[in-house]
PDB file of N, CA and C in Angstrom:
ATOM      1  N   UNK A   1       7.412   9.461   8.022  1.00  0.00           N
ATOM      2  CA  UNK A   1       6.713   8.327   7.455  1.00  0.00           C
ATOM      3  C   UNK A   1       5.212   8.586   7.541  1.00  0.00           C
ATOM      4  N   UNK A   2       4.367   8.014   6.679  1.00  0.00           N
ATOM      5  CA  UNK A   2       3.402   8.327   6.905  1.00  0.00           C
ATOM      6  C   UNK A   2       2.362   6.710   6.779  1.00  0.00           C
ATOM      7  N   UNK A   3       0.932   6.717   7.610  1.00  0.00           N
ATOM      8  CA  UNK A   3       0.446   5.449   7.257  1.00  0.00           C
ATOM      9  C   UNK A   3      -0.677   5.527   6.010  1.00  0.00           C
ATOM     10  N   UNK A   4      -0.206   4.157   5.201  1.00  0.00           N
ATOM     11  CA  UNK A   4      -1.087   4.316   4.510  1.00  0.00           C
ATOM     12  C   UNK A   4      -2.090   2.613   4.286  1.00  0.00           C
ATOM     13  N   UNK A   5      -2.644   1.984   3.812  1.00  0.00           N
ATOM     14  CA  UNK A   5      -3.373   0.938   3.969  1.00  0.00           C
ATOM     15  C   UNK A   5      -2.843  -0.461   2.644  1.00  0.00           C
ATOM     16  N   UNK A   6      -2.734  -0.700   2.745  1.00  0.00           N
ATOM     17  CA  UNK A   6      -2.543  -1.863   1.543  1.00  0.00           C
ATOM     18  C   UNK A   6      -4.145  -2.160   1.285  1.00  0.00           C
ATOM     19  N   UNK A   7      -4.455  -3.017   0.019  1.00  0.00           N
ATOM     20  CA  UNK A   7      -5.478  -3.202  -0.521  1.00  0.00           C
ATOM     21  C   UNK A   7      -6.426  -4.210   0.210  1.00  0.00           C
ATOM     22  N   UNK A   8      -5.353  -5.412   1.114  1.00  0.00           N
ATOM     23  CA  UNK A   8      -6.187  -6.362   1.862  1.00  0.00           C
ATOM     24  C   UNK A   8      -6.146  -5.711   3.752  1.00  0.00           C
ATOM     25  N   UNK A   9      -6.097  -4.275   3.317  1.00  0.00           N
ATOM     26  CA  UNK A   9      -6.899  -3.675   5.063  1.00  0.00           C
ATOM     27  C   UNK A   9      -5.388  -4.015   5.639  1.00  0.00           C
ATOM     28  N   UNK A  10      -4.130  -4.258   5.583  1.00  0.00           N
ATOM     29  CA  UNK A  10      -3.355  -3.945   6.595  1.00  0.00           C
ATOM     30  C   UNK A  10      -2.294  -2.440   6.183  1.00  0.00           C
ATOM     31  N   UNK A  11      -2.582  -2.255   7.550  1.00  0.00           N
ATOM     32  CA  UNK A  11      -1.627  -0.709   7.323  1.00  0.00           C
ATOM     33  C   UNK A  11      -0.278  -1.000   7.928  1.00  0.00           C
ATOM     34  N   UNK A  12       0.742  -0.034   7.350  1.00  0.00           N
ATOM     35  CA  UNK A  12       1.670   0.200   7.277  1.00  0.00           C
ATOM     36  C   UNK A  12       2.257   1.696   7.108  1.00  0.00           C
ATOM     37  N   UNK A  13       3.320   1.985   7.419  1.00  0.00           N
ATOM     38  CA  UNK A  13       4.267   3.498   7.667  1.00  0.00           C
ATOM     39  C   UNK A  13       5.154   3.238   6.199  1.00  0.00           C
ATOM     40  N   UNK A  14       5.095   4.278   5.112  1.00  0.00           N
ATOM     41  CA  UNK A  14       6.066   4.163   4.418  1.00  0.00           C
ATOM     42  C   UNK A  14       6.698   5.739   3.980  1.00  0.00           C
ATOM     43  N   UNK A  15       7.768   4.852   3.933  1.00  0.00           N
ATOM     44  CA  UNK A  15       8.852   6.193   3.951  1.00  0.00           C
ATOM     45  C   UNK A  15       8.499   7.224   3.141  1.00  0.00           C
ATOM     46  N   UNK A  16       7.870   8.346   3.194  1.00  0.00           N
ATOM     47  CA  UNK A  16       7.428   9.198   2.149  1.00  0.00           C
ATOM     48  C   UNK A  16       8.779   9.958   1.016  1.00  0.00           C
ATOM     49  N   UNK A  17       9.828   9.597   2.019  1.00  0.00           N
ATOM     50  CA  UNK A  17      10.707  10.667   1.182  1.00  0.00           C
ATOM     51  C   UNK A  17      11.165   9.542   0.022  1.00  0.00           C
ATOM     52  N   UNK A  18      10.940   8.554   0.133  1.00  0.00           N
ATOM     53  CA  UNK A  18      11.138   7.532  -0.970  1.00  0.00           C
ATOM     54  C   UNK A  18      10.465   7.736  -2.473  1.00  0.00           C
ATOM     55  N   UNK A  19       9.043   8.625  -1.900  1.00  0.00           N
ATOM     56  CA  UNK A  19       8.295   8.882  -3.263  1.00  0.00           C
ATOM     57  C   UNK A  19       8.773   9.077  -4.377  1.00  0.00           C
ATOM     58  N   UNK A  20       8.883   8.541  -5.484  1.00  0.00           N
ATOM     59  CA  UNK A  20       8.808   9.324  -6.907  1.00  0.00           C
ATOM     60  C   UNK A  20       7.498  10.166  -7.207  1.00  0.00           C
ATOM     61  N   UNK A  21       6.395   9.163  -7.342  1.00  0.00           N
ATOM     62  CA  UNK A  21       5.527   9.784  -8.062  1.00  0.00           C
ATOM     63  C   UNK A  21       4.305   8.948  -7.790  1.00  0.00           C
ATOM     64  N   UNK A  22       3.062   9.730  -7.857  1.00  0.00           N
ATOM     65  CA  UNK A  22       1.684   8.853  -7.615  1.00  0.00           C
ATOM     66  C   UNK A  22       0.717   8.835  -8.780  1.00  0.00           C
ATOM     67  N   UNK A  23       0.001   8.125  -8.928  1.00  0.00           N
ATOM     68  CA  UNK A  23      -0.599   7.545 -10.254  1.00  0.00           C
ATOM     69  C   UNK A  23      -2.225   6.930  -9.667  1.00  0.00           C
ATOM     70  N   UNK A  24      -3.340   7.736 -10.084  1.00  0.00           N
ATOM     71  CA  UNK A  24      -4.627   6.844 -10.140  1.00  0.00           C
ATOM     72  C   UNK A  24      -4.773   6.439 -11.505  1.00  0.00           C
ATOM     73  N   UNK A  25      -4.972   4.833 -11.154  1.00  0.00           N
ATOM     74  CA  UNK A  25      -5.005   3.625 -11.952  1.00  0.00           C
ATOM     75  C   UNK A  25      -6.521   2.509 -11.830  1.00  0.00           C
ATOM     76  N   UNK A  26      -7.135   2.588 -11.518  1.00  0.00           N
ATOM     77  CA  UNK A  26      -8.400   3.551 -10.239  1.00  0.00           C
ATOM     78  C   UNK A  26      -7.618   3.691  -8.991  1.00  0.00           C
ATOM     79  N   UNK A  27      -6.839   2.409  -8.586  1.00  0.00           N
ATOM     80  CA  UNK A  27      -6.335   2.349  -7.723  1.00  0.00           C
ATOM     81  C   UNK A  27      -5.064   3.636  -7.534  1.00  0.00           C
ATOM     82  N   UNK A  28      -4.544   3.813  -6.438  1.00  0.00           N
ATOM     83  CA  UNK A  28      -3.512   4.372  -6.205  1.00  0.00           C
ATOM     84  C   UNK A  28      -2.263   3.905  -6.054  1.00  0.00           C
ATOM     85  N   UNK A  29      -1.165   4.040  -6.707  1.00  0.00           N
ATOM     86  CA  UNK A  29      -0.180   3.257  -7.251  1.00  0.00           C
ATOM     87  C   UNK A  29       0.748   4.406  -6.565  1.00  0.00           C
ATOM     88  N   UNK A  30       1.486   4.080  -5.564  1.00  0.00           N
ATOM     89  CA  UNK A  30       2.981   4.537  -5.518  1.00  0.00           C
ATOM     90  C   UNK A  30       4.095   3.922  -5.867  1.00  0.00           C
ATOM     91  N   UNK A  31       4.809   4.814  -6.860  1.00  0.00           N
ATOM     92  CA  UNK A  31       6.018   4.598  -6.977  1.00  0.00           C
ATOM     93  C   UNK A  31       7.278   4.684  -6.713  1.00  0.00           C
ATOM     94  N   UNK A  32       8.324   4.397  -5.919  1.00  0.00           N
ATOM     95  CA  UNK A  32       9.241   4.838  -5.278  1.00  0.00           C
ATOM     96  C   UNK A  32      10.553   4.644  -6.023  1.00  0.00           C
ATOM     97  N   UNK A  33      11.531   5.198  -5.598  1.00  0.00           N
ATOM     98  CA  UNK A  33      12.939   5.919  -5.791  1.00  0.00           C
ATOM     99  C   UNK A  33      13.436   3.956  -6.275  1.00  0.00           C
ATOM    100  N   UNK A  34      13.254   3.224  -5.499  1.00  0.00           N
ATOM    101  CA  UNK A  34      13.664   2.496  -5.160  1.00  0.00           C
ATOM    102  C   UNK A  34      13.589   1.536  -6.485  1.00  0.00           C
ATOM    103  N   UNK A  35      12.405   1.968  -7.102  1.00  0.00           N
ATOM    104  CA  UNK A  35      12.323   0.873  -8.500  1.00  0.00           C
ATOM    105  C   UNK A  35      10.801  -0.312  -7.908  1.00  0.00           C
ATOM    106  N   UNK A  36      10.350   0.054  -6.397  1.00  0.00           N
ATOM    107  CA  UNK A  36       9.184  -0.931  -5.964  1.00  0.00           C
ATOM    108  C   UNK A  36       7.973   0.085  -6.147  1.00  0.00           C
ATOM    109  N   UNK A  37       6.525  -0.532  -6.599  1.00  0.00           N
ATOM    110  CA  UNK A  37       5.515   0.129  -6.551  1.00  0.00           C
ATOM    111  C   UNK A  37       4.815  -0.356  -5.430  1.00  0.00           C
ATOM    112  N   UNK A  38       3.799   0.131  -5.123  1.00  0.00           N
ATOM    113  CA  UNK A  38       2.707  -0.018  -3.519  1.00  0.00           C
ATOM    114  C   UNK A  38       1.479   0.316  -4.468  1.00  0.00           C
ATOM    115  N   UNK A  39       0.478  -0.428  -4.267  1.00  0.00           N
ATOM    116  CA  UNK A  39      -0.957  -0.530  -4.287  1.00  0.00           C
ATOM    117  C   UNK A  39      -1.446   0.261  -3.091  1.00  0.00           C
ATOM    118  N   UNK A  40      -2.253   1.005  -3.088  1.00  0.00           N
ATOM    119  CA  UNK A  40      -2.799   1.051  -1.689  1.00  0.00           C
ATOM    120  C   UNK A  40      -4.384   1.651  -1.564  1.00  0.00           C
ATOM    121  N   UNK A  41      -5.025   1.616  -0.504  1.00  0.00           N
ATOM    122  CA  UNK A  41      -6.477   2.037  -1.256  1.00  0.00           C
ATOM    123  C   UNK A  41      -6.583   3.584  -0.787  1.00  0.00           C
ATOM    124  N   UNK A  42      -5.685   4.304  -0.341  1.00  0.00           N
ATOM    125  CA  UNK A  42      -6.175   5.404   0.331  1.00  0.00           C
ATOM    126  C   UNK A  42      -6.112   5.995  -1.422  1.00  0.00           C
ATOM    127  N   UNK A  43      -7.078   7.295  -1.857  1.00  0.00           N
ATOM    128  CA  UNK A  43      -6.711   8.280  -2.920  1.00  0.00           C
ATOM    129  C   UNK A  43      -5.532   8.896  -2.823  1.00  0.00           C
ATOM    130  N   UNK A  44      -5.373   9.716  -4.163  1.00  0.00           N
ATOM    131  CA  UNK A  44      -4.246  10.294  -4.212  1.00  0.00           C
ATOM    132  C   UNK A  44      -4.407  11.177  -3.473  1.00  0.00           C
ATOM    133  N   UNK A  45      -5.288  12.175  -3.426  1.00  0.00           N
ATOM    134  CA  UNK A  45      -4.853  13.310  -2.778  1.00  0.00           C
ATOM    135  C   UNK A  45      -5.062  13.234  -1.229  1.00  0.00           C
ATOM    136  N   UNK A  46      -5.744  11.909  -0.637  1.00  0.00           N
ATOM    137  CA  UNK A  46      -5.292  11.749   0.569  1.00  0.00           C
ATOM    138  C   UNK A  46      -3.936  11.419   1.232  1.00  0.00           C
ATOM    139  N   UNK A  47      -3.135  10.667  -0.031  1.00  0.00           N
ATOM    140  CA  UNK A  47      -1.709  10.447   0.176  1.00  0.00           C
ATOM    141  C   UNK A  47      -0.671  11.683  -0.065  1.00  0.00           C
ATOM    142  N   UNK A  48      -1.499  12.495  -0.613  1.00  0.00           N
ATOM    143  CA  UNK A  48      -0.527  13.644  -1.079  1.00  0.00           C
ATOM    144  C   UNK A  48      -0.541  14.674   0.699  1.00  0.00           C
ATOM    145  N   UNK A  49      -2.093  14.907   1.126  1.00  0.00           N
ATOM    146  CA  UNK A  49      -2.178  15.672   2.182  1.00  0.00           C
ATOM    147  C   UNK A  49      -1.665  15.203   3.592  1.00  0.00           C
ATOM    148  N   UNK A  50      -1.232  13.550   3.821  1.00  0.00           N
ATOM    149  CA  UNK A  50      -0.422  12.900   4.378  1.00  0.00           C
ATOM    150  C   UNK A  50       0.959  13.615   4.037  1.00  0.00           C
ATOM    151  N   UNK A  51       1.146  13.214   3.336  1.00  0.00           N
ATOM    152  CA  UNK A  51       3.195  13.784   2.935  1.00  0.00           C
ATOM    153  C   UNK A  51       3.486  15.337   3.185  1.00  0.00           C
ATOM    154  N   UNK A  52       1.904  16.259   2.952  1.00  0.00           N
ATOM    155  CA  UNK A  52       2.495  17.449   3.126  1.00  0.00           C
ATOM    156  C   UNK A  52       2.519  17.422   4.693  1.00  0.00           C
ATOM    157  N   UNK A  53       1.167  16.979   5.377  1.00  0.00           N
ATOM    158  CA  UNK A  53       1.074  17.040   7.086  1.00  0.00           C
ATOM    159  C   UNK A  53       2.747  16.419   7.578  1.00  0.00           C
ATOM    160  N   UNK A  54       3.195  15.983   7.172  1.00  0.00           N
ATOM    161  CA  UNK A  54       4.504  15.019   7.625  1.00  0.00           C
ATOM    162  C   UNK A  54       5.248  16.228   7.075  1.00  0.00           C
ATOM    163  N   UNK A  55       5.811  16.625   6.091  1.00  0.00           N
ATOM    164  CA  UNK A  55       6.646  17.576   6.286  1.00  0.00           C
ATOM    165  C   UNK A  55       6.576  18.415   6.528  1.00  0.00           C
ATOM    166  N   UNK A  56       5.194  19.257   7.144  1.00  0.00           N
ATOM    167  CA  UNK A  56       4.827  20.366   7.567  1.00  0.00           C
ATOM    168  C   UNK A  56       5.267  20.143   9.438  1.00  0.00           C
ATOM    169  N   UNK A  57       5.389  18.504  10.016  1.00  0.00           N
ATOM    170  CA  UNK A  57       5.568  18.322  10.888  1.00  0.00           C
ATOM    171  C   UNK A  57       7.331  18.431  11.679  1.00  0.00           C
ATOM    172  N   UNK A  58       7.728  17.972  10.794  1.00  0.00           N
ATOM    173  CA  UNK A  58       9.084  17.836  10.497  1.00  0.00           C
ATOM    174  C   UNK A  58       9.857  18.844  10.273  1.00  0.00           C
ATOM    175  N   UNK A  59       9.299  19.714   9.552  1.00  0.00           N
ATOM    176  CA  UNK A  59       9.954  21.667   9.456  1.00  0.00           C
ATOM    177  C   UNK A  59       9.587  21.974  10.558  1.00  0.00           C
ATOM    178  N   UNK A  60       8.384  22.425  11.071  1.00  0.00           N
ATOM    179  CA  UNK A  60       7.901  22.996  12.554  1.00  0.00           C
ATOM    180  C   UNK A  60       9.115  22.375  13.346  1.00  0.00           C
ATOM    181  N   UNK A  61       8.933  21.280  13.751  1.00  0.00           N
ATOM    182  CA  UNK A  61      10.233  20.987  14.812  1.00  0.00           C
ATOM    183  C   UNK A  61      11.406  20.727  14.578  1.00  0.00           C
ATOM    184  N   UNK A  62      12.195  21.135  13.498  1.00  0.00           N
ATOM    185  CA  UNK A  62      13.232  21.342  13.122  1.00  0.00           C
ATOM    186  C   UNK A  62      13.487  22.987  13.171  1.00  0.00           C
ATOM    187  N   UNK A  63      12.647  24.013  12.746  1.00  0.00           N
ATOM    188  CA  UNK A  63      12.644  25.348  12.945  1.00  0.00           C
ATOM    189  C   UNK A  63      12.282  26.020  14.563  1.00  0.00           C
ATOM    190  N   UNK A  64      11.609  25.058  15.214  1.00  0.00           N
ATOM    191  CA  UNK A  64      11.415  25.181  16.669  1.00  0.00           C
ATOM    192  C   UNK A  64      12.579  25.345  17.633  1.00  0.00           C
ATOM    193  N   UNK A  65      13.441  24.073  16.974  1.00  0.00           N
ATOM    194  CA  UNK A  65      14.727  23.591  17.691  1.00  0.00           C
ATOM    195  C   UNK A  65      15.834  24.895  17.158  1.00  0.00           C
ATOM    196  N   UNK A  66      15.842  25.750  16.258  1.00  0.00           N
ATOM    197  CA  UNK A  66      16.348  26.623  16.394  1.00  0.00           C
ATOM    198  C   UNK A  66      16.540  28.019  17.037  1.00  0.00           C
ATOM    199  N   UNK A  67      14.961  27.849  17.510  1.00  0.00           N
ATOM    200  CA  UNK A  67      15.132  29.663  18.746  1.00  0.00           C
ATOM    201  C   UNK A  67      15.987  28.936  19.431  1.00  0.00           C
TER     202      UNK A  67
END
């Protein structure tokens, strides 16, 4: 999960693997699997370098747990 901010300053963890797809609208618009969109103020490519840090986190200790 990763945090990201809603537009009126409260943050929240959302499920990244839910992503479809991200959209600047100015705003940043996520869209999810689910059919719900999220407003949020962080940029795209700060939301994008979130999702990779999270699954870059998530492989490491999943490939760790294998030695």
């Amino acid at each position: 999960m990763i945090e990201v901010t809603r537009l009126n300053n409260k943050k929240y963890y959302l499920n990244c693997e839910l992503i479809e797809f991200i959209e600047s609208t100015p705003d940043t618009v996520i869209s999810l699997t689910t059919g719900k969109k999220v407003v949020v103020k962080e940029e795209t490519k700060e939301v994008i370098t979130k999702i990779i840090a999270y699954k870059r986190r998530i492989t490491y200790k999943y490939c760790e747990s294998e030695v």
